[in-house]
Protein backbone atom coordinates (compact mmCIF):
# COMPACT_ATOMS: atom_id res chain seq x y z
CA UNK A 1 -9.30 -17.75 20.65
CA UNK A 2 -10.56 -14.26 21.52
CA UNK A 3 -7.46 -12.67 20.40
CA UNK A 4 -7.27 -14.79 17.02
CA UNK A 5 -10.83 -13.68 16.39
CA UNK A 6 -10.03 -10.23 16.91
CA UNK A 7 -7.03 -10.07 14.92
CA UNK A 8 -9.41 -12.08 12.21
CA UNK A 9 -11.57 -8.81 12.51
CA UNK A 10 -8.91 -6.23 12.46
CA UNK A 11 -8.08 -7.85 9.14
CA UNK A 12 -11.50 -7.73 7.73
CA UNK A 13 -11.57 -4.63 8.16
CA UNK A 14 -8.21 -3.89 6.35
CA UNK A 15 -8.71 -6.41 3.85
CA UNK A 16 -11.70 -4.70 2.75
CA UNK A 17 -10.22 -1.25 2.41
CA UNK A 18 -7.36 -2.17 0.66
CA UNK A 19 -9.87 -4.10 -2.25
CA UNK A 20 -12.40 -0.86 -2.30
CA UNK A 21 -9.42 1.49 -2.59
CA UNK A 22 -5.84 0.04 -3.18
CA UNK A 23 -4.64 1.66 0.26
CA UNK A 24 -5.29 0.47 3.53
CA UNK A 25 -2.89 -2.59 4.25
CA UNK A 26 0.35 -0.67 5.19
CA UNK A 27 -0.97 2.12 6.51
CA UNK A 28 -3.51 1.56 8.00
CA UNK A 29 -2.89 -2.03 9.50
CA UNK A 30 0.58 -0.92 10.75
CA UNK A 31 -0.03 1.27 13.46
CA UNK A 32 -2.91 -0.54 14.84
CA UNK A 33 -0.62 -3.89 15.14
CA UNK A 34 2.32 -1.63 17.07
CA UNK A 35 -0.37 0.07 19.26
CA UNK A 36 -3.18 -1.63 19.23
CA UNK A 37 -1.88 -5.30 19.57
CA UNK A 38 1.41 -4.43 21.51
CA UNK A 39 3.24 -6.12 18.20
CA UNK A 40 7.05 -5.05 18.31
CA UNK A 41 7.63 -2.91 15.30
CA UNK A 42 10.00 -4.63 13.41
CA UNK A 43 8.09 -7.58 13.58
CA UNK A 44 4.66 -5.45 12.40
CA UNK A 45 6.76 -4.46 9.22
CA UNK A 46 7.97 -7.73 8.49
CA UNK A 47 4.56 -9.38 9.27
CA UNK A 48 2.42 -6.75 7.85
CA UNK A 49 4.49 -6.99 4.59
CA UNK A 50 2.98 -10.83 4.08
CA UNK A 51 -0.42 -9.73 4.61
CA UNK A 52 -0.36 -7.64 1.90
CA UNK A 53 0.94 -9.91 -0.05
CA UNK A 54 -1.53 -12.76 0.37
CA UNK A 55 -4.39 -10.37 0.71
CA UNK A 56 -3.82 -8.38 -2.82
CA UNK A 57 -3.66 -11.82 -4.90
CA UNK A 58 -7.18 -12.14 -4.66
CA UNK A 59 -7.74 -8.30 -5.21
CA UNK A 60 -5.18 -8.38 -7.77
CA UNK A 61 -6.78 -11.46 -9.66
CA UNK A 62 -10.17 -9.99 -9.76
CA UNK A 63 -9.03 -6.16 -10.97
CA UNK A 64 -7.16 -8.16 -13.75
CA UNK A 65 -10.39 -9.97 -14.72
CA UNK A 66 -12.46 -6.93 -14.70
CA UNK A 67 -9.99 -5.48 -17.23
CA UNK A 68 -8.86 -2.61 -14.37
CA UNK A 69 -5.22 -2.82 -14.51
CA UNK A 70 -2.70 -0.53 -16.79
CA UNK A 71 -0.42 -3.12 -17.35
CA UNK A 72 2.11 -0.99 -18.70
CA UNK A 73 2.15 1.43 -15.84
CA UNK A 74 2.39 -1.91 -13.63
CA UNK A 75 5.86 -2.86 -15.54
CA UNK A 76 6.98 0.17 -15.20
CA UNK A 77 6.23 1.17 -11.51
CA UNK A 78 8.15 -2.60 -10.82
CA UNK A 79 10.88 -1.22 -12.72
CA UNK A 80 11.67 0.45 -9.94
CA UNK A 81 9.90 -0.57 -7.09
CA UNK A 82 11.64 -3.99 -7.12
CA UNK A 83 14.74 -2.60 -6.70
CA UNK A 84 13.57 0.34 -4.21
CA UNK A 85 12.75 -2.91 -1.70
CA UNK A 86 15.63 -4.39 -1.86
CA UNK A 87 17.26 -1.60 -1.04
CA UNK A 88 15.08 -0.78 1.61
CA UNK A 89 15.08 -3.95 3.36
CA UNK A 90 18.76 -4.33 3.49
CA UNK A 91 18.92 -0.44 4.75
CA UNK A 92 16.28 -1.59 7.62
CA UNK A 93 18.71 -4.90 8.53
CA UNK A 94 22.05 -2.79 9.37
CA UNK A 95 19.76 0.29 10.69
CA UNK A 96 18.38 -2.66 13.26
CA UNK A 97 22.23 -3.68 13.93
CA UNK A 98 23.31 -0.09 14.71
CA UNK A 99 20.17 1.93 16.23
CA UNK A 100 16.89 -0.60 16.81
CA UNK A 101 13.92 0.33 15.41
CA UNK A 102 13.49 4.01 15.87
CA UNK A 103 14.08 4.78 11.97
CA UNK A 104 10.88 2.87 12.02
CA UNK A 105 9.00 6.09 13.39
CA UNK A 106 11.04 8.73 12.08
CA UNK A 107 9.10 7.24 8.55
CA UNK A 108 5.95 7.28 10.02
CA UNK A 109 5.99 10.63 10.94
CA UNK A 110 7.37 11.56 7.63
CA UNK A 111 4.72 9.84 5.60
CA UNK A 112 2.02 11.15 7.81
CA UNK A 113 2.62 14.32 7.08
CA UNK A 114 2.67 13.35 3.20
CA UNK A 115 -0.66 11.27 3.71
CA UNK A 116 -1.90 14.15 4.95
CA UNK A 117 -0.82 17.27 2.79
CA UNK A 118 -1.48 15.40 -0.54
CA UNK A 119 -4.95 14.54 -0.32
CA UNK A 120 -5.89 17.95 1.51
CA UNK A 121 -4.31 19.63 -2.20
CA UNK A 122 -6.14 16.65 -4.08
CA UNK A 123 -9.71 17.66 -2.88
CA UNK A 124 -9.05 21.74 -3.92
CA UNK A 125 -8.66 20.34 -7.89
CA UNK A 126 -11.30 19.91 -10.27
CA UNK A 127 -12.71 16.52 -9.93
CA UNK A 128 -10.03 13.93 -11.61
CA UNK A 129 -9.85 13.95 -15.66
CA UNK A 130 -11.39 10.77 -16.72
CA UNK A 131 -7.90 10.62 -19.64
CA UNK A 132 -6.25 7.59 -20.43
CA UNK A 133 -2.99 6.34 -21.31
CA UNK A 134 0.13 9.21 -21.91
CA UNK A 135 0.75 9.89 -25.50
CA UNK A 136 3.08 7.99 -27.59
CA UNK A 137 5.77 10.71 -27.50
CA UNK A 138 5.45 10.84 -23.87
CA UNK A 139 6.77 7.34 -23.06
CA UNK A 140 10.42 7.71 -22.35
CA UNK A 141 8.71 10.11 -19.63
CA UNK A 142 5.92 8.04 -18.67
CA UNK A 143 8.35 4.86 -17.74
CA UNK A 144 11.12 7.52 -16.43
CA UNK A 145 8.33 9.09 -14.41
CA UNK A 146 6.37 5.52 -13.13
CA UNK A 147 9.74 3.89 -12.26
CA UNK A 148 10.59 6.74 -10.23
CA UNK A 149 7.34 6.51 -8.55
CA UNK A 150 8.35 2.73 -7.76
CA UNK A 151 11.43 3.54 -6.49
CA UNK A 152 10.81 5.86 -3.79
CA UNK A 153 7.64 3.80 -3.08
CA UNK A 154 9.53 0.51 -2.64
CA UNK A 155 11.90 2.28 -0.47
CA UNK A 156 9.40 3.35 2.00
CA UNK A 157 7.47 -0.04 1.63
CA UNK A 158 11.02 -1.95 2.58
CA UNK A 159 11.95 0.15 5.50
CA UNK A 160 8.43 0.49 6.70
CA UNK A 161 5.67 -2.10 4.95
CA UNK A 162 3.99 1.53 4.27
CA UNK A 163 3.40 2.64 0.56
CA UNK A 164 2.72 -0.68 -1.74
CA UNK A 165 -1.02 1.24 -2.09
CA UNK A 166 -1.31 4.59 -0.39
CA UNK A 167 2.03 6.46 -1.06
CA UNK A 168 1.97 5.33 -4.85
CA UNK A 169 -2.10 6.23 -4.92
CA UNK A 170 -0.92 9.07 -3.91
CA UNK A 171 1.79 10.01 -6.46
CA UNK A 172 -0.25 8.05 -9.36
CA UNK A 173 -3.12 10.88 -8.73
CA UNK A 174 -1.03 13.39 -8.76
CA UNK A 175 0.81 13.02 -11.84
CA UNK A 176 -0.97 10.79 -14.14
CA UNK A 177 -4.44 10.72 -15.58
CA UNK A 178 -6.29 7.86 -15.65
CA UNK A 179 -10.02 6.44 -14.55
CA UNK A 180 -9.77 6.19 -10.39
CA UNK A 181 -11.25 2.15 -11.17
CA UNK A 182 -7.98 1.79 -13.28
CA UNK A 183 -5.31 3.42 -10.70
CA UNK A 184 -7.06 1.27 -8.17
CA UNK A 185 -6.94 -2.10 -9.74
CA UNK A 186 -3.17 -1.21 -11.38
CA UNK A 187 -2.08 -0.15 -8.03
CA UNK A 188 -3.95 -3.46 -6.39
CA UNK A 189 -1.57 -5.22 -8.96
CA UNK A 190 1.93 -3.86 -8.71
CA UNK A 191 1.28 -4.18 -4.90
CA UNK A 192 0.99 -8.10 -5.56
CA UNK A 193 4.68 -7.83 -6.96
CA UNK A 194 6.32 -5.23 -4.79
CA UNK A 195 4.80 -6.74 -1.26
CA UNK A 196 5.94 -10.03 -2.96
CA UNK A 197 9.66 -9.18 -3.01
CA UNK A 198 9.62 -7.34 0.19
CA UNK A 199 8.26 -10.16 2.02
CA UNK A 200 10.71 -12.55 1.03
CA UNK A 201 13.45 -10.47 1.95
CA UNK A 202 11.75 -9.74 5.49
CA UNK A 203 11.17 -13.20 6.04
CA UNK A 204 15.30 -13.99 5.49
CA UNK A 205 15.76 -11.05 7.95
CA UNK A 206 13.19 -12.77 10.29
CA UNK A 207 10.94 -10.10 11.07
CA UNK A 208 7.96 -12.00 10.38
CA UNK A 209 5.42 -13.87 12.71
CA UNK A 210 3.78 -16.64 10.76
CA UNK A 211 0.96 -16.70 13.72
CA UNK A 212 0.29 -13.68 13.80
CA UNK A 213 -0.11 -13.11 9.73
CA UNK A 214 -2.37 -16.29 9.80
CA UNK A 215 -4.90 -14.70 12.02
CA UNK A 216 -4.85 -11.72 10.32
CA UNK A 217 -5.36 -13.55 6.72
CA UNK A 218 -8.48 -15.29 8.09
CA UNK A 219 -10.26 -11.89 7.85
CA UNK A 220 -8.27 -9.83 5.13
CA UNK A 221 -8.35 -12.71 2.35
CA UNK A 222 -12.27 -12.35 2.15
CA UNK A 223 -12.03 -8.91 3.37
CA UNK A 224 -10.19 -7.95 -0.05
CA UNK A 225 -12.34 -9.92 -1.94
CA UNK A 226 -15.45 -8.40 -0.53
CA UNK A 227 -14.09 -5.02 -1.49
CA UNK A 228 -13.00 -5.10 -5.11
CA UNK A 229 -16.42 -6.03 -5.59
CA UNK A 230 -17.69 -2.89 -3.54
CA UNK A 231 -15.49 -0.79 -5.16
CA UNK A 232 -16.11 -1.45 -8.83
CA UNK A 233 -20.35 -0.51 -7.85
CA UNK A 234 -18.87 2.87 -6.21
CA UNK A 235 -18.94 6.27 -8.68
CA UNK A 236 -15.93 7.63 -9.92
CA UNK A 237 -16.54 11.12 -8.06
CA UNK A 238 -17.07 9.43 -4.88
CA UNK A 239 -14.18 6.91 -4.97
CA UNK A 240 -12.16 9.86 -5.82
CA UNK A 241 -13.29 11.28 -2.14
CA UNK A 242 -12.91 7.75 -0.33
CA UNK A 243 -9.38 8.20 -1.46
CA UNK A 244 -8.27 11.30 -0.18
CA UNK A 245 -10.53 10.77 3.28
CA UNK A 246 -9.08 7.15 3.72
CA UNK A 247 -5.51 8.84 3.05
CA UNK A 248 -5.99 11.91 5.62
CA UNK A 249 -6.99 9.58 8.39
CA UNK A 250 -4.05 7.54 7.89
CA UNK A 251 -2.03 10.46 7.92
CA UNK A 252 -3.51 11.68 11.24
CA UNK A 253 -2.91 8.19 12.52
CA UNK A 254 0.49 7.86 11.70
CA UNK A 255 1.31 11.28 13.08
CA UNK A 256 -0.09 10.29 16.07
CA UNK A 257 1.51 7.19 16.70
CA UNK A 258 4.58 8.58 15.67
């Protein structure tokens, strides 16, 4: 019971990032199941990737009530993401057959080192332009550019159960201009359909422990809820900050269990 309550905590604690930011469930929950629970980690990915899943709906469901999600950018970031996980999850099933589970770390050292790069060059720019959507003649690029985006994060979410929030935060900042509430609830949204896939396809592969995701849920279900509420009361300027300090510790983590 000790070790169910703990695990309840550790996803409190998770589940309330990931509501308050849109990052938090991959990469930060990953690592601390592989080295701070002992999980093996293929079955961390696999498990992790249901978490997410169940956790966002809630998140999701409450962005898309508070009128917080681009649902255009949400299309077109599954345009590509759907397709990245797929991809990804049949890579990580004849990786596992050949060479185990060290491509596991080579991509946490990897997107450490973006985790931590990217937010470092985020907090030198002028505080994020409160713009909206990209102009009309700008869509071929904007669904070229988003899909893209999905792709690569899909990937990396497939292989690794890390990216559904913080790698496409991430990229979303970077290139596209829209209110921080808005890229948190869209990204809170896609997540819903991206983890979706990804944990169907890990549960086929059988990397998933439905004990351990059930503890975990008992704290991350009203963890999210708890903070998409919290995060919609937080100022644009210092959400903007949460973000890149929530993505630099991850990266430091990941590095360092790498």
């Amino acid at each position: 019971m000790l070790l169910i309550g703990l695990k309840a905590l550790l996803g409190l604690l998770v589940g309330t990032l990931v509501g308050m930011t849109g990052l938090g469930g991959g990469v930060l929950l990953m690592p601390l199941l592989i080295f701070g629970l002992g999980v093996p980690p293929l079955t961390a990915v696999g498990s992790d990737a249901v978490v997410n899943f169940v956790t966002k709906l809630g998140a999701g469901s409450l962005h898309a009530r508070q009128r917080t999600v681009h649902w255009r950018l949400v299309g077109s970031l599954a345009l590509g993401s759907v397709p990245g996980a797929i991809l990804g999850v049949t890579l990580l099933g004849h990786l596992r057959a050949l060479y185990g589970s060290r491509i596991n770390h080579l991509l946490m050292i990897w997107i450490g080192a973006l985790l931590i790069v990217i937010p470092i060059f985020l907090l030198l720019q002028k505080q994020i332009s409160e713009g909206a959507d990209a102009a009309p003649d700008e869509r071929t690029k904007f669904l070229f550019g988003s899909a893209l985006i999905g792709l690569i994060a899909g990937f990396l979410v497939g292989m690794t159960s890390v990216g559904s929030g913080s790698v496409i935060m991430m990229l979303l900042l970077l290139f596209y201009r829209f209110r921080p509430a808005v890229l948190v609830g869209t990204d809170i949204v896609h997540a819903v359909v991206l983890t979706g896939v990804t944990s169907l396809m890990h549960w086929r592969l059988g990397t998933v422990d439905p004990v351990l995701v059930g503890s975990l849920l008992l704290g991350s279900i009203p963890g999210g809820l708890l903070g998409t509420r919290l995060g919609a009361r937080v100022p644009s300027g210092w959400l903007k900050r949460v973000l890149c300090l929530l993505l630099l510790a991850a990266g430091v983590r990941m590095l360092w269990a790498g």
